[in-house]
Protein backbone atom coordinates (compact mmCIF):
# COMPACT_ATOMS: atom_id res chain seq x y z
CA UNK A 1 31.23 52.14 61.45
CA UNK A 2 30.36 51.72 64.98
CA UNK A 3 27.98 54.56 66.75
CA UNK A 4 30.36 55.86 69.19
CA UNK A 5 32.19 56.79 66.24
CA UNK A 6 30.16 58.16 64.23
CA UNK A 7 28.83 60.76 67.41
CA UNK A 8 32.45 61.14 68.17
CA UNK A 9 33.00 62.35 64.53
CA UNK A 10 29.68 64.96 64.64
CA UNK A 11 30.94 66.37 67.77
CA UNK A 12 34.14 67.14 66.36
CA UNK A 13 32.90 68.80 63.45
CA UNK A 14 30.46 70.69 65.61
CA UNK A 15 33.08 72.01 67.59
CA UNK A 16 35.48 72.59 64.60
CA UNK A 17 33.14 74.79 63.03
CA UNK A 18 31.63 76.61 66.16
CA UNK A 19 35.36 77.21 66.94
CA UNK A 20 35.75 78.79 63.84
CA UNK A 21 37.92 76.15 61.66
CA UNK A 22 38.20 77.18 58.42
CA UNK A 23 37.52 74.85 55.31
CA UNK A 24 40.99 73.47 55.20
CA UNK A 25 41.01 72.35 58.99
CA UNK A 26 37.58 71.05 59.03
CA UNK A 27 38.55 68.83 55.78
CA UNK A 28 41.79 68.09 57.05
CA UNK A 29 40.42 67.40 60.28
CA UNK A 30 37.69 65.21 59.57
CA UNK A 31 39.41 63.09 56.81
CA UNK A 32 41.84 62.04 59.69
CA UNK A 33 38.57 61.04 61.78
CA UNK A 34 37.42 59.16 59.14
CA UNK A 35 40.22 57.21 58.84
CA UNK A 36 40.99 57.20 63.19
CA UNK A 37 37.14 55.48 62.74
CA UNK A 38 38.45 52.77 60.26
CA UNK A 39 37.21 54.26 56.92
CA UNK A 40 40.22 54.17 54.53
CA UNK A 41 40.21 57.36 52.78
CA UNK A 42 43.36 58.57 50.86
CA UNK A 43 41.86 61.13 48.71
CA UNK A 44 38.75 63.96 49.31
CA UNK A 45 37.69 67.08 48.03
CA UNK A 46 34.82 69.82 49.50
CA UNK A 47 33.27 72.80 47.67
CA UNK A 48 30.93 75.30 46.48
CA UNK A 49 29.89 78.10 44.96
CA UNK A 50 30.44 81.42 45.81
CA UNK A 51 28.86 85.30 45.45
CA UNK A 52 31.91 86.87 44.59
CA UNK A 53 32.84 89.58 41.37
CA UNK A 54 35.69 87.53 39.74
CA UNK A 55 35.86 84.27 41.82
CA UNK A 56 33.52 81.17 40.94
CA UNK A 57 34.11 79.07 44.03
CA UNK A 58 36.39 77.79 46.44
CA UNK A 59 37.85 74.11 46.45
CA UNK A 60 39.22 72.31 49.38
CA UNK A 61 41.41 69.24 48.27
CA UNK A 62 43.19 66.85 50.69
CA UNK A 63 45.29 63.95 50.31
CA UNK A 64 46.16 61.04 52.85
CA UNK A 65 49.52 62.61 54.30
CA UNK A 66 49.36 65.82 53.83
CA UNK A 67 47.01 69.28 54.83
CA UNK A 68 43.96 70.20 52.47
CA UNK A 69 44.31 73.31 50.66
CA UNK A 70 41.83 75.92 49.66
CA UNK A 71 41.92 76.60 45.56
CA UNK A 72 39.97 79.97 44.19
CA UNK A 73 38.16 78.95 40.88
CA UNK A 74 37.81 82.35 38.82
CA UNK A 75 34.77 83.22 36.52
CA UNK A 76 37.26 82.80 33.40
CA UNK A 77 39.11 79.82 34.12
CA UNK A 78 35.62 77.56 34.05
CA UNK A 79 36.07 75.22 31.40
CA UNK A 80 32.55 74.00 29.94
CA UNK A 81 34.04 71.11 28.84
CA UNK A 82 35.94 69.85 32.27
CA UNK A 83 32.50 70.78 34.40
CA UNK A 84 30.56 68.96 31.69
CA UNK A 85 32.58 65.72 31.92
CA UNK A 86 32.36 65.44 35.71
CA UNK A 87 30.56 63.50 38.29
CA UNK A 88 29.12 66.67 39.34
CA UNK A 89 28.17 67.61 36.87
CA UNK A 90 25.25 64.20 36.42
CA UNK A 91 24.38 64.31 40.14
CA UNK A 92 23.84 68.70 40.01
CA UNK A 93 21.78 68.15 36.33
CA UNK A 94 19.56 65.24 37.90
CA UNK A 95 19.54 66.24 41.60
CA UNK A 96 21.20 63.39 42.70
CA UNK A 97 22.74 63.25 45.73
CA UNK A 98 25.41 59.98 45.65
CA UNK A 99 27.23 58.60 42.67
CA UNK A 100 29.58 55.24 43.48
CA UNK A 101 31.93 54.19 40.87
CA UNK A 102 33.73 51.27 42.08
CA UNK A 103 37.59 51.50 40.39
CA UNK A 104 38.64 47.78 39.57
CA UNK A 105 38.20 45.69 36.32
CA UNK A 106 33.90 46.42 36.20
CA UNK A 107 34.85 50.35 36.29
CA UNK A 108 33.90 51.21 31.94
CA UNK A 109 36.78 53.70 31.32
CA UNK A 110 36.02 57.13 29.34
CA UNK A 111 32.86 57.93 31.49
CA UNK A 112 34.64 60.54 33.51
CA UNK A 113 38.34 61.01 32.98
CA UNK A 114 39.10 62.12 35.93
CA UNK A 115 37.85 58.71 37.20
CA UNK A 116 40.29 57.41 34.94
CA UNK A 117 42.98 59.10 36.72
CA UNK A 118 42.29 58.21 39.95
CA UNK A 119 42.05 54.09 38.79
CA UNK A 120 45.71 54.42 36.79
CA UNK A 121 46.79 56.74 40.35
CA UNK A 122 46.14 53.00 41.96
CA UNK A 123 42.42 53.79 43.37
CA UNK A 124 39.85 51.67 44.36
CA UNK A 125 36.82 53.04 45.03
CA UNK A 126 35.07 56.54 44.44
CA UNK A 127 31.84 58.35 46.17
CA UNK A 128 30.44 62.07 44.80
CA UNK A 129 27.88 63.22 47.44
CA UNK A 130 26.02 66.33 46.67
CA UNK A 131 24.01 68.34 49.09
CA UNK A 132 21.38 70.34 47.22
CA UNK A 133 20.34 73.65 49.38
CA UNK A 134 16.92 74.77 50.05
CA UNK A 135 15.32 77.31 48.49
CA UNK A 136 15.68 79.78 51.43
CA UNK A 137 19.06 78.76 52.21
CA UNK A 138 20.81 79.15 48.40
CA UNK A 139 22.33 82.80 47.87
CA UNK A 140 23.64 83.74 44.19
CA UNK A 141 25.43 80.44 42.77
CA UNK A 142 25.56 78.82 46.52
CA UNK A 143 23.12 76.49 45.88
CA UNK A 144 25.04 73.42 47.15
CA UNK A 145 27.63 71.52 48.60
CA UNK A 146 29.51 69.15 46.50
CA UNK A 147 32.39 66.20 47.87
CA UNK A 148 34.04 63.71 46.67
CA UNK A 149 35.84 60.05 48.43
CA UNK A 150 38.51 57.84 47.27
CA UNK A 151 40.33 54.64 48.61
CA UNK A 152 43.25 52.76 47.41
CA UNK A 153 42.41 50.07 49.77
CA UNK A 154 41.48 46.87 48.22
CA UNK A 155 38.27 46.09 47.25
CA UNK A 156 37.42 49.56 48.11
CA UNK A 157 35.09 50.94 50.86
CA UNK A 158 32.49 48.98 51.93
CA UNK A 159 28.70 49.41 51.61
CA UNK A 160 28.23 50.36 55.56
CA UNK A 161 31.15 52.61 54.64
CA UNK A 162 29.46 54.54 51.99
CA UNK A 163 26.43 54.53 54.23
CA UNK A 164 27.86 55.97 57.09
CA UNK A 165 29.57 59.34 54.53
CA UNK A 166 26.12 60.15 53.90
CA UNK A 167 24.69 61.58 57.59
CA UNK A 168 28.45 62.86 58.17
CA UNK A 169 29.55 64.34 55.22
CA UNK A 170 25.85 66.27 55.41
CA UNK A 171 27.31 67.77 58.70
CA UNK A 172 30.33 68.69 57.63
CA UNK A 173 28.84 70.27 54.49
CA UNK A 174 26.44 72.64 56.83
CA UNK A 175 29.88 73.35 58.61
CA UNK A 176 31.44 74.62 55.26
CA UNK A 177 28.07 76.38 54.06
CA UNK A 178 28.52 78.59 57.08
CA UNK A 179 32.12 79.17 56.34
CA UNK A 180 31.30 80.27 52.63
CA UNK A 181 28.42 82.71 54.27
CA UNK A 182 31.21 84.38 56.09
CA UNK A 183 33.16 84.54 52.92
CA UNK A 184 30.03 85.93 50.99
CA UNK A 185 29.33 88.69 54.15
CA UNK A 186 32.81 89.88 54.26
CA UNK A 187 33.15 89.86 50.20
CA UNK A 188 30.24 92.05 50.00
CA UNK A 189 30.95 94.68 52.45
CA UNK A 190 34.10 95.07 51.05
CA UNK A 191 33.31 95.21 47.57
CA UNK A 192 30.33 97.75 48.71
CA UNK A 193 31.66 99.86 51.91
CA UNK A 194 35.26 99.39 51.13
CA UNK A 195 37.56 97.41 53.80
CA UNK A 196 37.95 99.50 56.52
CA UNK A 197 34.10 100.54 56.23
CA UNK A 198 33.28 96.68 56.12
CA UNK A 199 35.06 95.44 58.81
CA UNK A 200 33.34 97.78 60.95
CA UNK A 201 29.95 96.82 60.01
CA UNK A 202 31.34 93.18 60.51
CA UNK A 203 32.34 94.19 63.94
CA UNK A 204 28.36 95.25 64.80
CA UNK A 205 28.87 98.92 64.07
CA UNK A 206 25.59 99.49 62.37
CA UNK A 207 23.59 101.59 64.23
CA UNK A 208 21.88 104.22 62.54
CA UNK A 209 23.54 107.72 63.48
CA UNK A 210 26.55 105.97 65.34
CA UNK A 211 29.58 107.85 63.98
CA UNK A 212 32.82 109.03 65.09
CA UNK A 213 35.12 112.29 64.34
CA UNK A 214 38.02 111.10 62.17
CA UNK A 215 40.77 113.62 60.77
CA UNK A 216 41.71 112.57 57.13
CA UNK A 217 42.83 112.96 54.07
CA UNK A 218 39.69 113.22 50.97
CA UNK A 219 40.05 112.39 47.86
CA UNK A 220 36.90 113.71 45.71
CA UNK A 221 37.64 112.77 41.92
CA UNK A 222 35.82 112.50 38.64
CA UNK A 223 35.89 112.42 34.76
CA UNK A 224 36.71 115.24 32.46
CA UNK A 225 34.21 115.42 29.99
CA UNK A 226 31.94 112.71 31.23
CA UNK A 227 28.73 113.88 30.57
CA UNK A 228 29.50 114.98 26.72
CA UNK A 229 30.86 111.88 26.20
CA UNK A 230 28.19 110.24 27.78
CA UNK A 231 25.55 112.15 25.26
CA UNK A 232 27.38 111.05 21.99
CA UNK A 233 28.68 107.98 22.62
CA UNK A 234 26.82 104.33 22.45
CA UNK A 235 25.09 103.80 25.57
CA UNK A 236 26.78 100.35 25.74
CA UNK A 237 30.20 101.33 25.80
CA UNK A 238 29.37 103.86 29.01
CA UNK A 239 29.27 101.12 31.71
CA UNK A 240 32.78 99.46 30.36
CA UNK A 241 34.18 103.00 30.15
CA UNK A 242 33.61 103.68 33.81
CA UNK A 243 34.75 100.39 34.98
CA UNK A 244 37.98 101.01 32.92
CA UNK A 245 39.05 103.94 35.07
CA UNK A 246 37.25 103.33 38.21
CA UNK A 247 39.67 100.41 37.94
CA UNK A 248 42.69 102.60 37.43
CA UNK A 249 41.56 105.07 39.95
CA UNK A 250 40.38 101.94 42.95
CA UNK A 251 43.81 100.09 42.24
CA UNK A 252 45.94 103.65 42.98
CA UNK A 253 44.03 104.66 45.96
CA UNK A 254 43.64 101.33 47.77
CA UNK A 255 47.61 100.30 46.57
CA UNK A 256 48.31 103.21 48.54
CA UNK A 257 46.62 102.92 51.16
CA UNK A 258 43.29 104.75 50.69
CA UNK A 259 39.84 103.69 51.48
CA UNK A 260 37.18 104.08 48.75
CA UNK A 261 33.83 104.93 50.20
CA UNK A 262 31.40 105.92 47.51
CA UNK A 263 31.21 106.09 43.59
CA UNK A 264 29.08 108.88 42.80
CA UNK A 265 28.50 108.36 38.84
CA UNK A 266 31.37 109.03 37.47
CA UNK A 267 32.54 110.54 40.95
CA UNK A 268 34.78 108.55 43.63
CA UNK A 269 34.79 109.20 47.32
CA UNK A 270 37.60 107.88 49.25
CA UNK A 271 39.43 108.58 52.35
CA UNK A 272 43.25 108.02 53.44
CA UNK A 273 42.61 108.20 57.50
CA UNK A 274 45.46 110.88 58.89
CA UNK A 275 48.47 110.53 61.16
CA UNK A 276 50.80 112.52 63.04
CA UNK A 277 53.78 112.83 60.66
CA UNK A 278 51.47 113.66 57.58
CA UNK A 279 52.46 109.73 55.63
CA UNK A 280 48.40 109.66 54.95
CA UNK A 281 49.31 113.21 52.31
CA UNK A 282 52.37 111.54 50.91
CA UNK A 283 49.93 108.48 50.26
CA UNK A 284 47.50 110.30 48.80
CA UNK A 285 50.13 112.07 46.31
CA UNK A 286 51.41 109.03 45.50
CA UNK A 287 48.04 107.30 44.80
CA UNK A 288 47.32 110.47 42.41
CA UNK A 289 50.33 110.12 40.88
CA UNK A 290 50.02 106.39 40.19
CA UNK A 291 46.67 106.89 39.14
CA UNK A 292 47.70 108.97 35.97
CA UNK A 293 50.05 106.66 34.98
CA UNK A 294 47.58 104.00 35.13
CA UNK A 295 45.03 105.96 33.08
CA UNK A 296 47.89 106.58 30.37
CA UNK A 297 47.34 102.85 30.11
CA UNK A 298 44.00 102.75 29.51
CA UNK A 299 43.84 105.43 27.40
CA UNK A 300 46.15 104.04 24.61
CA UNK A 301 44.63 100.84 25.32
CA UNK A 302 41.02 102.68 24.36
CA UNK A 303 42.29 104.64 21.71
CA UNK A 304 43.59 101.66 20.11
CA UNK A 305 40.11 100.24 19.89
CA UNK A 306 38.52 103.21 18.71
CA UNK A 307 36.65 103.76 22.34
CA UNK A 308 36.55 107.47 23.80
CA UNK A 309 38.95 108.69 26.35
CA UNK A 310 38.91 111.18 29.08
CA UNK A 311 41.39 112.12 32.45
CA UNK A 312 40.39 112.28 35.83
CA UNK A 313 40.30 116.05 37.97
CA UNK A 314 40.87 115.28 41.34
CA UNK A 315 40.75 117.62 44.76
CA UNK A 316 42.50 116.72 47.66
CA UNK A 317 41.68 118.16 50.96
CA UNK A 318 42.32 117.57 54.67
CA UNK A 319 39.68 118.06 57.67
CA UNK A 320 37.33 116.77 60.20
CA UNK A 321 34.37 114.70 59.44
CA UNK A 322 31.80 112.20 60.69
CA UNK A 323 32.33 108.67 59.76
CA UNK A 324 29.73 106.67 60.28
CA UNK A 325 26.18 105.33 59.46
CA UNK A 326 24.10 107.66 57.68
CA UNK A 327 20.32 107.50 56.50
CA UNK A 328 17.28 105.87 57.17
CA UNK A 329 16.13 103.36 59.77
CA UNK A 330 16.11 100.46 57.13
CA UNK A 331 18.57 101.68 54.37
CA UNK A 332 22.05 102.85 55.57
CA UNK A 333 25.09 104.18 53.96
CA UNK A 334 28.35 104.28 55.79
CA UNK A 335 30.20 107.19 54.46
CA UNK A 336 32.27 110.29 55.69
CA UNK A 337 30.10 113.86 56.05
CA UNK A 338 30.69 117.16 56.99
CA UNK A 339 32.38 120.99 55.47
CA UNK A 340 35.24 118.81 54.56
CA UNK A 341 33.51 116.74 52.35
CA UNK A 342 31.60 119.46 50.72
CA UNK A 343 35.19 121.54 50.04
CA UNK A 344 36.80 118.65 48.78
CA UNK A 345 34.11 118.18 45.81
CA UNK A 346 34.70 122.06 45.03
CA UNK A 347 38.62 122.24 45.03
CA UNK A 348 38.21 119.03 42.39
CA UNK A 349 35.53 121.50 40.47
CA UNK A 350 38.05 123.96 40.27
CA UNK A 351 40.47 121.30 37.83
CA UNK A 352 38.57 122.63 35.36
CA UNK A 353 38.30 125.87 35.19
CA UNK A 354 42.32 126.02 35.91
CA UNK A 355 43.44 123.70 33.79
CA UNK A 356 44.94 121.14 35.97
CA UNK A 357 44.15 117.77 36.45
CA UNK A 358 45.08 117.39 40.67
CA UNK A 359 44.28 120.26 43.03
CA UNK A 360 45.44 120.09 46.76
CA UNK A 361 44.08 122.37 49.46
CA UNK A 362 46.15 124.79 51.84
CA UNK A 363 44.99 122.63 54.52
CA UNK A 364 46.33 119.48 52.87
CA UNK A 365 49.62 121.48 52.26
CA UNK A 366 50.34 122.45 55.81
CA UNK A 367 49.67 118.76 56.89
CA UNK A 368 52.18 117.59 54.91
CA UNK A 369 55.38 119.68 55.00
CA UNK A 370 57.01 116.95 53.54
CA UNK A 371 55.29 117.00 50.54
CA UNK A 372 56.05 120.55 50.11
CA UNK A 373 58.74 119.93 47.75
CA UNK A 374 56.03 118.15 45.23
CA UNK A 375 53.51 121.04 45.30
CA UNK A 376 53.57 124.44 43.39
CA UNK A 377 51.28 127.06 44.12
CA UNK A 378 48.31 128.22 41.15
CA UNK A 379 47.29 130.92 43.42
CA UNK A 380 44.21 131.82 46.04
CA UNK A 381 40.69 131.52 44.78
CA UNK A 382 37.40 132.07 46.23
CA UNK A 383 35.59 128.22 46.12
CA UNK A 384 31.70 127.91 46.03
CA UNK A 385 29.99 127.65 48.97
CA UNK A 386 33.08 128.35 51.23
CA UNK A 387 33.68 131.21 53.53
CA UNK A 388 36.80 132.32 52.76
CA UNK A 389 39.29 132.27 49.22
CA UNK A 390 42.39 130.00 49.81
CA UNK A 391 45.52 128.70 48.19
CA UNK A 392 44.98 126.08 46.04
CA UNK A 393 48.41 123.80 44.80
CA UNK A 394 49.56 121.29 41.87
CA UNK A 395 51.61 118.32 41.34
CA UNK A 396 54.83 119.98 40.56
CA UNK A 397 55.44 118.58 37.11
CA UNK A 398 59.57 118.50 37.37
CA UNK A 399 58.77 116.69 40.95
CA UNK A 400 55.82 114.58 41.35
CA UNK A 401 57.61 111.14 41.05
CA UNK A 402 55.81 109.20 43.94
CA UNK A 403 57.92 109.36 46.90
């Protein structure tokens, strides 16, 4: 490949990926340099791992004719066997970094079936590259960058060919490191701070004490029975009992709308931000009432297994608070504060003592006269730590339905 080329193919990926290309378009992309340069390639694939809770990595495949496309590889669909039998799978086990399998009648069929199907797909020629990360650079299972190269042309690429991947494929795989970074960055503020939260802090808005006045709607929920349960039952089973209905409890809120903030043991924190014509309450009442249904589910799913089961007591409330960064100068938390928060947690107390599994607060009722119909009144009550007794209100059992 001749050197104008190859510079004009680096400073194309260069500016794809400074421009912000993601890893279809810089696959898609450079494959049709490659071949704009004279190298014949009708077949290539780019990935890596990921740091993600249910996803393994991310796959970009492209064929001659047509645009690459990005495939999610989840944590449960890795097949042992398939991984085993790869390419990748030699050059990642002996830190290699190219493997060349010319496809014509010296190619010794069974070594890697995929290699097989490529030959009987009419191929030629084959090239795995794998770029092994530093030490410093590697974060969870991101430790490198693995591609793949196939021709039909015959007598398959040539040697300068296969030379020339090497310093440009290296490029491009830096390109699609960074691109997985920004995956990994906005996967874990999400998963940590919630979406909204995250994309703030994405945004730059981490300075400590920065926070701004927000009216919303607060959801403070927990367990019934948590801590009992927690002191009889196998310590091993407490961890998958929480994830069962902080799943339940997550997929309502955020299906609905709702921001979750903060898990507080068996607690959840989570805001629905509030609007003018009071759609944040109806959300809210519609996330509750979605969440009961879906921890009907997993109780008779528990108590078919013999594993304890509990409900959730939830307060609702509606007020003013600061939403922002909150803490130290080197560990943050960016969370809601303020009376409202406080009054929330002790309207969600009060479940217990009255028997009810959702309590709403008089200021969450007049925000929402819409909702009015769905509400019932259990009477005033004096909360701890408040001022003044107010009137608390219930689901109304013969109209909850979510509206």
């Amino acid at each position: 490949m001749e050197k104008h080329r190859l510079v004009a193919l680096l400073k194309w990926i260069n500016t794809a990926a400074l421009g912000g290309a993601d890893e279809s378009a810089l696959l898609s992309g450079f494959c049709e340099q490659l071949k704009q340069a004279g190298l014949p390639v009708w077949r290539a694939i780019i990935g890596t791992d990921t740091l993600h809770p249910v996803i393994a990595g991310h796959v970009v495949t492209w064929m001659d004719g047509t645009d690459a496309e990005l495939t999610d590889y989840r944590t449960e669909d890795h097949n042992p066997d398939n991984w085993e039998r790869s390419p990748f799978f030699l050059l990642y086990n002996e830190r290699g970094t190219l493997l060349r399998r010319r496809l014509d009648d010296s190619y010794a069929r069974g070594e890697f079936p995929k290699l097989d199907e490529l030959q009987d797909g009419g191929c030629t020629d084959y090239v795995c590259l794998l770029h092994h990360l530093g030490a410093d650079a590697v974060v969870g299972d991101l430790d490198c960058v693995f591609s793949s190269f196939t021709t039909r042309e015959p007598g398959g690429f040539t040697d300068d060919q296969v030379a020339a991947l090497g310093p440009l494929v290296a490029t491009l795989a830096v390109a699609i490191h960074n691109r997985g970074m920004v995956r990994i960055a906005r996967t874990l503020v999400e998963t940590y701070l919630g979406r909204d939260a995250g994309e703030r802090v994405l945004r730059g808005q981490i300075r400590r004490g920065v926070a701004e006045t927000i009216r919303a709607v607060l959801w403070f929920s927990d367990l019934q029975g948590f801590t009992k349960i927690t002191d009889t039952a196998d310590p091993a089973t407490v961890i998958p009992m929480l994830n069962d209905y902080a799943d339940a409890l997550v997929s309502a809120i955020r299906g609905n709308g709702g921001e979750v903030l903060k898990f507080i043991g068996d607690g959840i924190l989570a805001i629905f931000p509030l609007d003018e014509g009071g759609a944040a309450c109806t959300a809210a009442l519609d996330a509750a009432v979605d969440a009961r249904a879906r921890c009907q589910v997993v109780n008779a799913r528990r108590k078919a297994d013999g594993a304890p089961v509990t409900r959730f007591y939830l307060g609702l409330h509606v007020g003013e608070v600061f939403y922002g960064n909150i803490g130290s100068a080197d560990r943050l938390d960016f969370t809601v504060v303020g009376p409202a928060v406080n009054e929330a947690s002790r309207i969600a107390a009060m479940c217990r003592s009255l028997d009810q599994d959702v309590l709403v607060s008089s200021a969450f009722a007049a925000a929402a006269p819409a909702c009015g119909e769905r509400l019932i009144s259990v009477g005033r009550y004096l909360l701890r730590g408040v001022g003044r007794p107010q009137e608390l209100f219930t689901l109304d059992p013969d109209r909850s339905a979510a509206g």
